[in-house]
N, C-alpha and C. Protein backbone atom coordinates (compact mmCIF):
# COMPACT_ATOMS: atom_id res chain seq x y z
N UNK A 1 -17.86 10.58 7.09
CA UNK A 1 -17.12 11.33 6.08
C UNK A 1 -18.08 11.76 4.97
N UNK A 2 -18.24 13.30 4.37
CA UNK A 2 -19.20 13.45 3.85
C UNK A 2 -18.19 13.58 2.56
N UNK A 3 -18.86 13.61 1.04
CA UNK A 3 -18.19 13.29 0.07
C UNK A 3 -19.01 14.48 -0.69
N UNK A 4 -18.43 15.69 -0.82
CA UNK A 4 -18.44 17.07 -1.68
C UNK A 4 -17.52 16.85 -3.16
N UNK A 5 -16.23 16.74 -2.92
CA UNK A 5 -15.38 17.30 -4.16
C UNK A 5 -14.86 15.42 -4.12
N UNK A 6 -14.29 15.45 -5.28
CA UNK A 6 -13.30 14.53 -5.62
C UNK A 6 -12.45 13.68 -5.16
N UNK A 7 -11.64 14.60 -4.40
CA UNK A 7 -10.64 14.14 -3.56
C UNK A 7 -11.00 13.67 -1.94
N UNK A 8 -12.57 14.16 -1.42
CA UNK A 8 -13.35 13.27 -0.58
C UNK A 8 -13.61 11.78 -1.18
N UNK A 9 -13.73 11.39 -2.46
CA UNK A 9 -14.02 10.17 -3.16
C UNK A 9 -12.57 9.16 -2.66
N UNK A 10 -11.63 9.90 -3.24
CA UNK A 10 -10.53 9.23 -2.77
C UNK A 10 -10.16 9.14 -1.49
N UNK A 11 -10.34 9.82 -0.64
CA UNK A 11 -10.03 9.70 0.31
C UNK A 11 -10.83 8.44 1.17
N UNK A 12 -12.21 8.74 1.16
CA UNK A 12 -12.83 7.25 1.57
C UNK A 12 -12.54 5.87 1.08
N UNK A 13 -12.45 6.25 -0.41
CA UNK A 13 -11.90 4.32 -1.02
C UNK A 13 -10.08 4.23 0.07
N UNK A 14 -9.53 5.15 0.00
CA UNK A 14 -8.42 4.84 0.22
C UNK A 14 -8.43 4.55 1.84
N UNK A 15 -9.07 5.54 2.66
CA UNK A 15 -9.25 5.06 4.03
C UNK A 15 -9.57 3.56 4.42
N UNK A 16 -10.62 3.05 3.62
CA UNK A 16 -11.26 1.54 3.73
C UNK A 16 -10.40 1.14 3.56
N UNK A 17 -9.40 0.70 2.43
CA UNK A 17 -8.46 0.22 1.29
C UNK A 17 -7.69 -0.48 2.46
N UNK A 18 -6.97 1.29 2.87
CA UNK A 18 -5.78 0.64 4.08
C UNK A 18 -6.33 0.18 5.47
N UNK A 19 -7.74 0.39 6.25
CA UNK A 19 -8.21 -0.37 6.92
C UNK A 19 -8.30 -1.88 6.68
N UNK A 20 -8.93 -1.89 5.54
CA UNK A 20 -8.91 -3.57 5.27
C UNK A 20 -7.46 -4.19 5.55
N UNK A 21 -6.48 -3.54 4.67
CA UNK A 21 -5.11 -4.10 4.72
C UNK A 21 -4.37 -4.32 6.42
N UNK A 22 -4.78 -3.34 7.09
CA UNK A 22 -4.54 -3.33 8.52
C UNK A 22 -5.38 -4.78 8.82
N UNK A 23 -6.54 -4.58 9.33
CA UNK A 23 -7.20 -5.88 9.40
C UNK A 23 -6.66 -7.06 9.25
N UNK A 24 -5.88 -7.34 7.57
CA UNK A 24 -5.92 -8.28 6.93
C UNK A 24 -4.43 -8.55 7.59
N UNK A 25 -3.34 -7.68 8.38
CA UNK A 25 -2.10 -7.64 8.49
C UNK A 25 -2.52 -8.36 10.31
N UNK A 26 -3.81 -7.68 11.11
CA UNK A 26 -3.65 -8.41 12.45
C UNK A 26 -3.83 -9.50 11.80
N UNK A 27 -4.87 -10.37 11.52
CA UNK A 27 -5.06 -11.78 11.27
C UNK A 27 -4.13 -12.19 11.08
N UNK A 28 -3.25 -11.74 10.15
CA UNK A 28 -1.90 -12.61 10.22
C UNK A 28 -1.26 -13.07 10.90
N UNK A 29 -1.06 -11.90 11.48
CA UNK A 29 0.08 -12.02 13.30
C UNK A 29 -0.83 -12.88 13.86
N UNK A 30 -1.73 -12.89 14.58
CA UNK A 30 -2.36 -13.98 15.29
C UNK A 30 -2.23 -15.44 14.61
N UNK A 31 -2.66 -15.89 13.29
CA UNK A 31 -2.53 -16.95 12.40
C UNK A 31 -1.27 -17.37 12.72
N UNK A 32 0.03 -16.50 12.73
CA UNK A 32 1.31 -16.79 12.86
C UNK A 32 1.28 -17.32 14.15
N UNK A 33 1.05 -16.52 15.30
CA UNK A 33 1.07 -16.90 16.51
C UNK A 33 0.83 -18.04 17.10
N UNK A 34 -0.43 -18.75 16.06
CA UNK A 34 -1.58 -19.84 16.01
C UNK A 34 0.61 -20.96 16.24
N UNK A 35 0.72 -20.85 15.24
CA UNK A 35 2.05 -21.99 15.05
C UNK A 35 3.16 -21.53 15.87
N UNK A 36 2.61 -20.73 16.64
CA UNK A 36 4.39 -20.25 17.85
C UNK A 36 5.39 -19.46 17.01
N UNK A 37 4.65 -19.04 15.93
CA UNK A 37 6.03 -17.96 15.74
C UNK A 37 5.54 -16.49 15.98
N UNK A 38 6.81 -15.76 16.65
CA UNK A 38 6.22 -14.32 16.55
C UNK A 38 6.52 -13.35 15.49
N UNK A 39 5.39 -12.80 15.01
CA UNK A 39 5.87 -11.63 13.95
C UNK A 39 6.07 -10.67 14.48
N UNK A 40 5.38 -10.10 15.65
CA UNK A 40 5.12 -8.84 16.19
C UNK A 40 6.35 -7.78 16.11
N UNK A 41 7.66 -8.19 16.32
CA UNK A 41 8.59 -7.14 15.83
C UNK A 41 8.33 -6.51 14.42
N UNK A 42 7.84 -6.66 13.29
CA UNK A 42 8.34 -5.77 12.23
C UNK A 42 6.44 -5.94 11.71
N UNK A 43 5.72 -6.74 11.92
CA UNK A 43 3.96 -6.77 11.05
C UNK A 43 3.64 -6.26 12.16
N UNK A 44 3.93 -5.84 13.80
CA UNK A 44 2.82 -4.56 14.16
C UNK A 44 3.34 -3.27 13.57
N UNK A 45 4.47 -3.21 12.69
CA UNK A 45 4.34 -1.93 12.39
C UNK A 45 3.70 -1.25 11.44
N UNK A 46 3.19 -2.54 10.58
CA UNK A 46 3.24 -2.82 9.26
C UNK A 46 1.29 -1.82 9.63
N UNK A 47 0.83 -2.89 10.30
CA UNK A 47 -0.55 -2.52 11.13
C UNK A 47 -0.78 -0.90 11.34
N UNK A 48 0.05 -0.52 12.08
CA UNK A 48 0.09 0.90 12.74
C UNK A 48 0.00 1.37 11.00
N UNK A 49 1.12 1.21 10.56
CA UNK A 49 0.77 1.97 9.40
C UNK A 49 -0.05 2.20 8.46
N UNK A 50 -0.74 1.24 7.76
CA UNK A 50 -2.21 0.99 7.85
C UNK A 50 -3.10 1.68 8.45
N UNK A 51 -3.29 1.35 9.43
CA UNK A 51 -4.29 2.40 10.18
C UNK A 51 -3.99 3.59 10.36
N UNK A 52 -2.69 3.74 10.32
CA UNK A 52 -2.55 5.33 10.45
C UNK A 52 -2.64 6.50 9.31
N UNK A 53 -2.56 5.15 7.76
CA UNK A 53 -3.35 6.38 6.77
C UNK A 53 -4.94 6.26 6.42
N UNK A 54 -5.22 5.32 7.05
CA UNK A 54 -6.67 5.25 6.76
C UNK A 54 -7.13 6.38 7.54
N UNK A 55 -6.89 6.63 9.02
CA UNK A 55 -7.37 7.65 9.55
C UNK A 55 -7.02 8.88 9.25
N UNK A 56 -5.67 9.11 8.69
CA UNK A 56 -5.44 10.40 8.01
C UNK A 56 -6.14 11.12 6.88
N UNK A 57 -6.52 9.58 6.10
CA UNK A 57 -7.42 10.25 5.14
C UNK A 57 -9.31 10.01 5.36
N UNK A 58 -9.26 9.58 6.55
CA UNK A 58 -10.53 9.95 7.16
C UNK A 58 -10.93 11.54 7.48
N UNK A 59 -9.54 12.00 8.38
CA UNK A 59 -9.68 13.16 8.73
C UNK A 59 -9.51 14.32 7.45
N UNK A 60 -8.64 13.86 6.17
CA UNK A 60 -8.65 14.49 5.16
C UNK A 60 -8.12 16.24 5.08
N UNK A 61 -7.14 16.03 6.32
CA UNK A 61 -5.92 17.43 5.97
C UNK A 61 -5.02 17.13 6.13
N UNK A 62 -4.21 17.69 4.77
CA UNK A 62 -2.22 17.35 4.78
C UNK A 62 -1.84 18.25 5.78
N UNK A 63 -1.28 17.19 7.05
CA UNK A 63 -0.43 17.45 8.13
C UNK A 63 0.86 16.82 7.90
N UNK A 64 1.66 16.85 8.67
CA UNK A 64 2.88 16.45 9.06
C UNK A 64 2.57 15.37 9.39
N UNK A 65 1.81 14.74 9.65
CA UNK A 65 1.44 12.93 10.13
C UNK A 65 1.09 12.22 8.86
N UNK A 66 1.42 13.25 7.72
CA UNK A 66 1.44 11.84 6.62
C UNK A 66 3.05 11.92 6.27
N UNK A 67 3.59 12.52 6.58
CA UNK A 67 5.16 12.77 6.22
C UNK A 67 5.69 11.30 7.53
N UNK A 68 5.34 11.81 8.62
CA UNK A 68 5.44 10.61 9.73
C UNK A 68 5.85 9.34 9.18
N UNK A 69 4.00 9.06 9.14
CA UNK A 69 3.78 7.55 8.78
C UNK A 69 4.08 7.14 7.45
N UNK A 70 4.23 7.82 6.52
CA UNK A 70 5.15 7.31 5.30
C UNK A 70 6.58 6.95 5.58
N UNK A 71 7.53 8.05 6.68
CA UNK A 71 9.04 7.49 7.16
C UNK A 71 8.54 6.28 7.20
N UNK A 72 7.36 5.91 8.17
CA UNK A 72 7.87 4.38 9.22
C UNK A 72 7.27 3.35 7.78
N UNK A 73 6.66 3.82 6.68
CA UNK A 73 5.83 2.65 5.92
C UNK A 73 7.98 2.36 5.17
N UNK A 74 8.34 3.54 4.69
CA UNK A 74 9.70 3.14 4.27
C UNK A 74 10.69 2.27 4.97
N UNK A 75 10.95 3.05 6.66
CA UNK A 75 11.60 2.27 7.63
C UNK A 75 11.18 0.32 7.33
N UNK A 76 10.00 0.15 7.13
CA UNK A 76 9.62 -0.75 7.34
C UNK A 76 9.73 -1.52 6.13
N UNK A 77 9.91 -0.92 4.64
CA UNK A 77 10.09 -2.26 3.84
C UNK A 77 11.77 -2.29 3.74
N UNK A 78 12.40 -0.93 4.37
CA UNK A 78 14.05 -1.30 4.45
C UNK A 78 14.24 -2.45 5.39
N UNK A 79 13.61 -2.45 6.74
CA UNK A 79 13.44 -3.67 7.42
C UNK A 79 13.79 -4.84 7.35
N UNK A 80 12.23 -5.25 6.41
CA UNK A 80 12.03 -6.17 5.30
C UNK A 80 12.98 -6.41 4.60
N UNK A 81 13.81 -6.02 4.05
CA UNK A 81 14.41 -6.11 2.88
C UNK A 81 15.84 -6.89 3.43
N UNK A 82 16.69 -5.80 4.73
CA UNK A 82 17.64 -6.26 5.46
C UNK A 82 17.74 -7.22 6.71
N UNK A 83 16.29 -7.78 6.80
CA UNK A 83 15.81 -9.07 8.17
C UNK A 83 15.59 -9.79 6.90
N UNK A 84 15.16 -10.03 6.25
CA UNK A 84 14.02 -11.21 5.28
C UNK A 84 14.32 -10.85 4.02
N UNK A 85 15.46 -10.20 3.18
CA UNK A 85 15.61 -10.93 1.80
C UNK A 85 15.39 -12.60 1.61
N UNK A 86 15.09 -12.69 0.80
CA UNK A 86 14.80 -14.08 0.30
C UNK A 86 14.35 -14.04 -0.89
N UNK A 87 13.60 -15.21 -1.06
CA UNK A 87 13.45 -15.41 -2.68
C UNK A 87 12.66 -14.60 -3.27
N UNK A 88 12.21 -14.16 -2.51
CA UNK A 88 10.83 -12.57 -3.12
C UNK A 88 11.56 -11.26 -2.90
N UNK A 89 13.08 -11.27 -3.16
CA UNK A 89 13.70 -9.97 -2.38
C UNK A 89 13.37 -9.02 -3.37
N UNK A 90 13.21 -9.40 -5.25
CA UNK A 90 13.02 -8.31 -5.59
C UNK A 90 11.86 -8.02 -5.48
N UNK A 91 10.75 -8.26 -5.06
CA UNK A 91 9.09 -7.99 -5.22
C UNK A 91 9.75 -7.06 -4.37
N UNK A 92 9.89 -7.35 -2.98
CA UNK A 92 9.97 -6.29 -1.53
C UNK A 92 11.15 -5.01 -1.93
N UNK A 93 12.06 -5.43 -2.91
CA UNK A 93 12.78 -4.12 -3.34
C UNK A 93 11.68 -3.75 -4.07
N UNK A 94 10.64 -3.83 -4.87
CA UNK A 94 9.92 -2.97 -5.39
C UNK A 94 8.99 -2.32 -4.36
N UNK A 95 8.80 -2.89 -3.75
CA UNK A 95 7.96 -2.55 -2.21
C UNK A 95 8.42 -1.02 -1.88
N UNK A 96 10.01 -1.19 -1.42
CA UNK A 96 10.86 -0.20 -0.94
C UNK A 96 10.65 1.28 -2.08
N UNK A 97 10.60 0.83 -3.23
CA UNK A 97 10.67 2.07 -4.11
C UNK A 97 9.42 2.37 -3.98
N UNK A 98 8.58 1.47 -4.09
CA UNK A 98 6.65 1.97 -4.49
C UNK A 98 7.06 2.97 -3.18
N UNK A 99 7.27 2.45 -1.80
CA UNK A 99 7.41 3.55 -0.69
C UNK A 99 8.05 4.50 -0.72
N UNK A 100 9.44 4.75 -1.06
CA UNK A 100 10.12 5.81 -0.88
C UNK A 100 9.30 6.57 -2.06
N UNK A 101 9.07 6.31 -3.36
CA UNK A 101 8.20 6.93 -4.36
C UNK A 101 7.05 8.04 -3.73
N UNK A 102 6.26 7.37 -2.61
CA UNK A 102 5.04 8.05 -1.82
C UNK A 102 5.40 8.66 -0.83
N UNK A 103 6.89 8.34 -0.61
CA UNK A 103 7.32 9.50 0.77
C UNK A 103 7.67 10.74 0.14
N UNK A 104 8.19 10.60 -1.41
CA UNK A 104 8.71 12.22 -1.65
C UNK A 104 7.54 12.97 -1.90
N UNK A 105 6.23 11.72 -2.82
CA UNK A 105 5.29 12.53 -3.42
C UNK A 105 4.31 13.32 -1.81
N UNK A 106 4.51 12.60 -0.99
CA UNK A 106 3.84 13.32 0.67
C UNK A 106 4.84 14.05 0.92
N UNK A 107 5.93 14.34 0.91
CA UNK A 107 6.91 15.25 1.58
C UNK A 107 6.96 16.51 0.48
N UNK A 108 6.81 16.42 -0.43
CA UNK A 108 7.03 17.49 -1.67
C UNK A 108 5.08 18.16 -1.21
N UNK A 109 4.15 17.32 -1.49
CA UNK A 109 2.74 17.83 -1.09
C UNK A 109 2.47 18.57 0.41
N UNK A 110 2.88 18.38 1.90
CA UNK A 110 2.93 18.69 2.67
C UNK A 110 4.02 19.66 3.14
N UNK A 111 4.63 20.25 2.36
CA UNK A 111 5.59 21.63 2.26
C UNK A 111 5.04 22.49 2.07
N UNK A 112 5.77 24.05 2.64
CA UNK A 112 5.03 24.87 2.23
C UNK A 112 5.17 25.97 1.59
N UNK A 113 5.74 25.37 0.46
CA UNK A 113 6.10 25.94 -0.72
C UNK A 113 4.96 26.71 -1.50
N UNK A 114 4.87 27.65 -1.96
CA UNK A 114 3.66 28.51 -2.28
C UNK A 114 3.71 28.28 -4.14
N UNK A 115 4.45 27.23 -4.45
CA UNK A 115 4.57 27.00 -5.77
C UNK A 115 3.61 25.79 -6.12
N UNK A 116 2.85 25.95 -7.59
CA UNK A 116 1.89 25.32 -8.09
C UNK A 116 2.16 23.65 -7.73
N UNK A 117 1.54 22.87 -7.41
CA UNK A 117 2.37 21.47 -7.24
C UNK A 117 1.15 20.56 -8.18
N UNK A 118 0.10 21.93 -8.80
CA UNK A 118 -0.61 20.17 -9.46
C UNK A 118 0.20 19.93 -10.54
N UNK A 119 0.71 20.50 -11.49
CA UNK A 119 1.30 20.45 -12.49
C UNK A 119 2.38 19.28 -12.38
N UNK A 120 3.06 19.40 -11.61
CA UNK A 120 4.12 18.47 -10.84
C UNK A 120 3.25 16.75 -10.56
N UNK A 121 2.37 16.73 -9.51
CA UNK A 121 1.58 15.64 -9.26
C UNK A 121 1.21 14.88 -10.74
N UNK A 122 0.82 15.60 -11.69
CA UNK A 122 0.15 15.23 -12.77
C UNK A 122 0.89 14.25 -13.72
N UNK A 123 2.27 14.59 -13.51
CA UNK A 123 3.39 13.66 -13.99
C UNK A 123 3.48 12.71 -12.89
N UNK A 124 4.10 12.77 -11.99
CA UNK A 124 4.53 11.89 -11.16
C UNK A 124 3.55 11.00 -9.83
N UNK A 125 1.97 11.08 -9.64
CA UNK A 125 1.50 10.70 -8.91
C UNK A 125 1.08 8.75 -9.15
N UNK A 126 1.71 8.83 -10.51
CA UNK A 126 0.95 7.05 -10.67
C UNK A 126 2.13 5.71 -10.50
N UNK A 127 3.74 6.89 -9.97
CA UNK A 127 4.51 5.90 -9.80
C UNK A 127 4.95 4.94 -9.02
N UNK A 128 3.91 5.74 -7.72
CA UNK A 128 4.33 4.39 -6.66
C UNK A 128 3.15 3.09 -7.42
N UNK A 129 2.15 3.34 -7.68
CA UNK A 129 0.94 2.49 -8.26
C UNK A 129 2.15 1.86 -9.28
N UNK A 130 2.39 2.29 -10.34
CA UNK A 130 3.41 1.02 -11.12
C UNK A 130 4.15 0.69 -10.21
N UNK A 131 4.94 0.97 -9.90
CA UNK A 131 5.89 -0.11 -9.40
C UNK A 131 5.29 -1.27 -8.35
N UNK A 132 4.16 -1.16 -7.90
CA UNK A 132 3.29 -2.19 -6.97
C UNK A 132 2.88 -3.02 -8.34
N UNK A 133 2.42 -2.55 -9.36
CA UNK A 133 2.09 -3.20 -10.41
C UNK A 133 3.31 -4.49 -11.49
N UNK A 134 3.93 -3.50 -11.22
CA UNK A 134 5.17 -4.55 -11.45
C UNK A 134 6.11 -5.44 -10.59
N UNK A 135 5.73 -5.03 -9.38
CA UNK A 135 5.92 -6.17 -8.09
C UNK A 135 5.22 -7.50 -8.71
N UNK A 136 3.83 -7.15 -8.74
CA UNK A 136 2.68 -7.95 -9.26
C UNK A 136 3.04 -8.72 -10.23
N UNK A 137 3.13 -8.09 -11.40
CA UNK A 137 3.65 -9.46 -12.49
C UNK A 137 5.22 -9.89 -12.71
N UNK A 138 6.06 -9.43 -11.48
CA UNK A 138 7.25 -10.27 -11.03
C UNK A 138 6.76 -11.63 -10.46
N UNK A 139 5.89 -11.63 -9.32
CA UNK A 139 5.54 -12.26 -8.47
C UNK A 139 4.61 -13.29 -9.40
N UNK A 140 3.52 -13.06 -10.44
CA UNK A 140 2.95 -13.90 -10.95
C UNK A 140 4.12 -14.52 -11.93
N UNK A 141 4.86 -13.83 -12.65
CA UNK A 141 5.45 -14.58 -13.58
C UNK A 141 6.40 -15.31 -13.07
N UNK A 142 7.12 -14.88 -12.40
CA UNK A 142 8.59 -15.83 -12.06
C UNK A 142 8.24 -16.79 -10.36
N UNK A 143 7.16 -16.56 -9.87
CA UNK A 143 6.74 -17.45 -9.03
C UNK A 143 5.50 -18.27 -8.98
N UNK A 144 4.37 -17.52 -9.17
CA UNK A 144 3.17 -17.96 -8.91
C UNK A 144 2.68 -18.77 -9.84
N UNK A 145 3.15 -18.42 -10.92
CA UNK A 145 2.56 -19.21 -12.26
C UNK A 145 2.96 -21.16 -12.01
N UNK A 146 3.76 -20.89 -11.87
CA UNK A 146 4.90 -22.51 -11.75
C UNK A 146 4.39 -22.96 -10.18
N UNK A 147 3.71 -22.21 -9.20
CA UNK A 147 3.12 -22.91 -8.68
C UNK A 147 2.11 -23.43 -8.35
N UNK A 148 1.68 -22.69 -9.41
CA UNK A 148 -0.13 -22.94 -9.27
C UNK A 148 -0.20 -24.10 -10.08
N UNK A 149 0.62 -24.75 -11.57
CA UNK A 149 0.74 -25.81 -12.02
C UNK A 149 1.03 -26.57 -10.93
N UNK A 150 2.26 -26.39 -10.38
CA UNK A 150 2.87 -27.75 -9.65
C UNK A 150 1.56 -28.20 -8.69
N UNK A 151 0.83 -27.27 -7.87
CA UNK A 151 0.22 -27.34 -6.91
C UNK A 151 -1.25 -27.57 -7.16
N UNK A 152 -1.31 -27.57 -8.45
CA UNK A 152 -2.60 -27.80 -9.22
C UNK A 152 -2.57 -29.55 -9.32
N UNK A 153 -1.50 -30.12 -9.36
CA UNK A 153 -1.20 -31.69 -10.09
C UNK A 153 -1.11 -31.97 -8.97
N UNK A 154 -0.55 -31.47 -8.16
CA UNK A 154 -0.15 -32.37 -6.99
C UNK A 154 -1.29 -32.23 -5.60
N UNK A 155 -2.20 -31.34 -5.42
CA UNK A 155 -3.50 -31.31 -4.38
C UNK A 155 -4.53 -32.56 -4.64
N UNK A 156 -4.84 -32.86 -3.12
CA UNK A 156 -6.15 -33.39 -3.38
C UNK A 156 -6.86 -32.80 -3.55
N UNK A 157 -8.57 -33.24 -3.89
CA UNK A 157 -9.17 -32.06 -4.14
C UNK A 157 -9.39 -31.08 -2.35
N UNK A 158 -9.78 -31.87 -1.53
CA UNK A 158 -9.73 -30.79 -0.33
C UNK A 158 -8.70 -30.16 -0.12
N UNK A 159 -7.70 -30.28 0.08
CA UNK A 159 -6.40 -29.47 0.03
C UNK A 159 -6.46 -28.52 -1.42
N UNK A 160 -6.96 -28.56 -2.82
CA UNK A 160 -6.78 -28.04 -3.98
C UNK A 160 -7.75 -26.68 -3.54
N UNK A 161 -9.07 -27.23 -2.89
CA UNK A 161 -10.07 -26.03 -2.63
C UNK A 161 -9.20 -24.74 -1.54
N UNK A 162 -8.70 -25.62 -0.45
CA UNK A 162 -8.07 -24.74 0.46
C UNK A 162 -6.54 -23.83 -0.34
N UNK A 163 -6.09 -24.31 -1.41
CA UNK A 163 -5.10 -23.44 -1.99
C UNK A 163 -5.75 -22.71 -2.68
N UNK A 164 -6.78 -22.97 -3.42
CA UNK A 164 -7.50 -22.05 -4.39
C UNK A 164 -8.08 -20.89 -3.72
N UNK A 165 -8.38 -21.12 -2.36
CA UNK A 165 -9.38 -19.79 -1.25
C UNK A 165 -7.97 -19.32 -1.03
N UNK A 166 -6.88 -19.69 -0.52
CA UNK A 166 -6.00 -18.86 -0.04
C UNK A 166 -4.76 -18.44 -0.84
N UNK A 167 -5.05 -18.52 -2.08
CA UNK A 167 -4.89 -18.17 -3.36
C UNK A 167 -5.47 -17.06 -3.80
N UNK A 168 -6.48 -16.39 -3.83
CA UNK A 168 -8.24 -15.70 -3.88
C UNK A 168 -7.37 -14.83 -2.33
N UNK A 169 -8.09 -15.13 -2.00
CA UNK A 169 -7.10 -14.22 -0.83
C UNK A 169 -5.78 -13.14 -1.05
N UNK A 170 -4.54 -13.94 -1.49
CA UNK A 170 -3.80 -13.32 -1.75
C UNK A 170 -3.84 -12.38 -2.57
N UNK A 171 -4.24 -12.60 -3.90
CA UNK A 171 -4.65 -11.79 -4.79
C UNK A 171 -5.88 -10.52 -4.14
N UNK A 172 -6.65 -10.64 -3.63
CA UNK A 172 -7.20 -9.82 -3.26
C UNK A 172 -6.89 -8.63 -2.02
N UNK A 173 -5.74 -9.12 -1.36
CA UNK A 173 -4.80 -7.81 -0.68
C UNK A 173 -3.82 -7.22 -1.61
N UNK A 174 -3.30 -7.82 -2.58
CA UNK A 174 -2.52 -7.64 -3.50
C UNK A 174 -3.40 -6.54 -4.06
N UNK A 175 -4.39 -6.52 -4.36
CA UNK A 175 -5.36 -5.60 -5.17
C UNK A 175 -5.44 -4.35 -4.20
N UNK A 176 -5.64 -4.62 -3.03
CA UNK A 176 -6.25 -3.53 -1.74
C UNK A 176 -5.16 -3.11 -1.48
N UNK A 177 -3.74 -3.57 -1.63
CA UNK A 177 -2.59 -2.79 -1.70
C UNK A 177 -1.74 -1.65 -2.47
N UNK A 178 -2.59 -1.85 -3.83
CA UNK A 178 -2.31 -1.50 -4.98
C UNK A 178 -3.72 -0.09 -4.78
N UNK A 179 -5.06 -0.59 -4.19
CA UNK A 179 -5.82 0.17 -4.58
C UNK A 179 -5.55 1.16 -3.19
N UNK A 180 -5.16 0.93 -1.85
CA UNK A 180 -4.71 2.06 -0.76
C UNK A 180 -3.65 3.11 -1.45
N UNK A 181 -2.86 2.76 -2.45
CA UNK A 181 -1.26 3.84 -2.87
C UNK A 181 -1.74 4.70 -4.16
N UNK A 182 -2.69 3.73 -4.66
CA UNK A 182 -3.60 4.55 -5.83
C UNK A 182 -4.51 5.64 -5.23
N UNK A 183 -5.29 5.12 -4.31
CA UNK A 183 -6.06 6.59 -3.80
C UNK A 183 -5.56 7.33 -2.93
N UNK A 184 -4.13 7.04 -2.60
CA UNK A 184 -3.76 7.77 -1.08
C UNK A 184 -2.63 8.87 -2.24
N UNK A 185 -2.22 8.86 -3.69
CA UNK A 185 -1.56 9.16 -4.51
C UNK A 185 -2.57 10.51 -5.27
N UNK A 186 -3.58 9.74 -5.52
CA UNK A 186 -5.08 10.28 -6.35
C UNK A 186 -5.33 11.44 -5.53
N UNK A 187 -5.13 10.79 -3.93
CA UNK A 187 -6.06 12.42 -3.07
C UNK A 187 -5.13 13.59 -3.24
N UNK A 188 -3.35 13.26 -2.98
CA UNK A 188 -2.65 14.43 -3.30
C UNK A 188 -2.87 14.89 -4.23
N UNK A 189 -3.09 14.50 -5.16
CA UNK A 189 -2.51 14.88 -6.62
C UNK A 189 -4.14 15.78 -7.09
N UNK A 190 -5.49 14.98 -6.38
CA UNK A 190 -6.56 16.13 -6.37
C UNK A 190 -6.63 17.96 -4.94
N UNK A 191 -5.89 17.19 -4.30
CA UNK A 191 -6.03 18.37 -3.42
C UNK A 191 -4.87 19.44 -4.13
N UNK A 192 -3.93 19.04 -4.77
CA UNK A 192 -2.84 19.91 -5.60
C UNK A 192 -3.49 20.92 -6.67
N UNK A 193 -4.73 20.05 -6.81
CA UNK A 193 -5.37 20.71 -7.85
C UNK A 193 -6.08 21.90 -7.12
N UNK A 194 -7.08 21.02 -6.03
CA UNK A 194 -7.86 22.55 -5.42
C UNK A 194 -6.86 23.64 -4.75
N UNK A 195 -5.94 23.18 -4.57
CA UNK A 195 -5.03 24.06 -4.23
C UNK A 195 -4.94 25.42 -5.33
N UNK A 196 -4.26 24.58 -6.00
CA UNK A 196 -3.63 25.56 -7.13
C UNK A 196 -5.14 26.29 -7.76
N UNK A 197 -6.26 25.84 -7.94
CA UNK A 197 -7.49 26.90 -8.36
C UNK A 197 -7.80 27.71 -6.82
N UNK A 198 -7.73 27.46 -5.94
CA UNK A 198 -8.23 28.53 -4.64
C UNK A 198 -6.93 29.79 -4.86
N UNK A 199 -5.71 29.20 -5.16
CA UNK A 199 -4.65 30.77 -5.05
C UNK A 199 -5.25 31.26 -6.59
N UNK A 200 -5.76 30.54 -7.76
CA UNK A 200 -5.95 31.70 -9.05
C UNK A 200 -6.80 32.47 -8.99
N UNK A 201 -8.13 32.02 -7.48
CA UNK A 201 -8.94 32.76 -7.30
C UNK A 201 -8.69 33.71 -6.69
């Protein structure tokens, strides 16, 4: 991938971003597998999807295959939401909006409407990014905090090291999740731009 304009910048962080997250989504399923349970109904889709915008924004032209794989990233936290509410149901309802948020902003960008759309992007491209952000300090405040005490007092230290790495962990897909919707948001909202200067030319 050669990196000319801007929106090549984004497009590579964001390709890696959601590769890693793919990656980080097989290990799981197998890890799961490790204990006999199967995920494979609803986390290979999770996978596919993943990889399927990393390579979109490898290839770096708005087709109809980001309209696609955004349906199935939505299909998939409605899923979520109606198999596996639970005690994190509102994080994953924020999940659902951060997604449907990036399906209109890809379905409104991949139209072919001959009307200016950076102007538009410029307001609305950082909202799926908040609402992942406020997943985030749902999840630290009303869960994580109270367990990192409890689980802080109560580890040995070998068990304390192994929560602290897979602790570090979490947080760091949490980040690569946040940073795939930020640049996969960033590239529309720059290609809106070259858009709209190639028709003033």
């Amino acid at each position: 991938m050669t990196i000319k304009k801007t929106s090549d910048l984004y497009a590579l962080i964001g390709a890696i971003a959601f590769t890693i997250h793919g990656l980080y989504i097989l290990y799981d399923i197998f890890y799961f597998m490790n204990f006999g349970l199967s995920i494979w109904s609803f986390r290979s889709l999770h996978f596919v999807i993943c990889i399927g915008f990393a390579l979109l924004l490898f290839i770096k032209k708005k087709n109809i295959a980001f309209v696609v794989v955004s349906g199935l990233d939505v299909l998939y936290r409605a899923y979520v939401i109606i198999n596996s509410f639970n005690y994190f149901g509102f994080a994953s309802f924020l999940e659902l909006l951060a997604s449907i948020s990036m399906f209109i902003i890809i379905v409104y960008n991949c139209s072919k409407t001959r009307n200016d759309k950076s102007e538009i992007m410029k307001k609305v491209w950082f909202i799926p990014s908040l609402l992942i952000v406020l997943r985030f300090l749902y999840l630290l405040i009303f869960h994580r905090i109270g367990n990192y005490i409890l689980y802080l007092s109560e580890y040995e230290n070998g068990m304390l090291l192994n929560y602290i790495l897979s602790q570090l962990l979490v947080l760091f897909i949490d980040f690569i999740y946040f940073l795939s919707y930020t640049m996969l948001a960033l590239w529309f909202k720059e290609k809106a731009k070259e858009d709209s200067n190639v028709s003033v030319v």
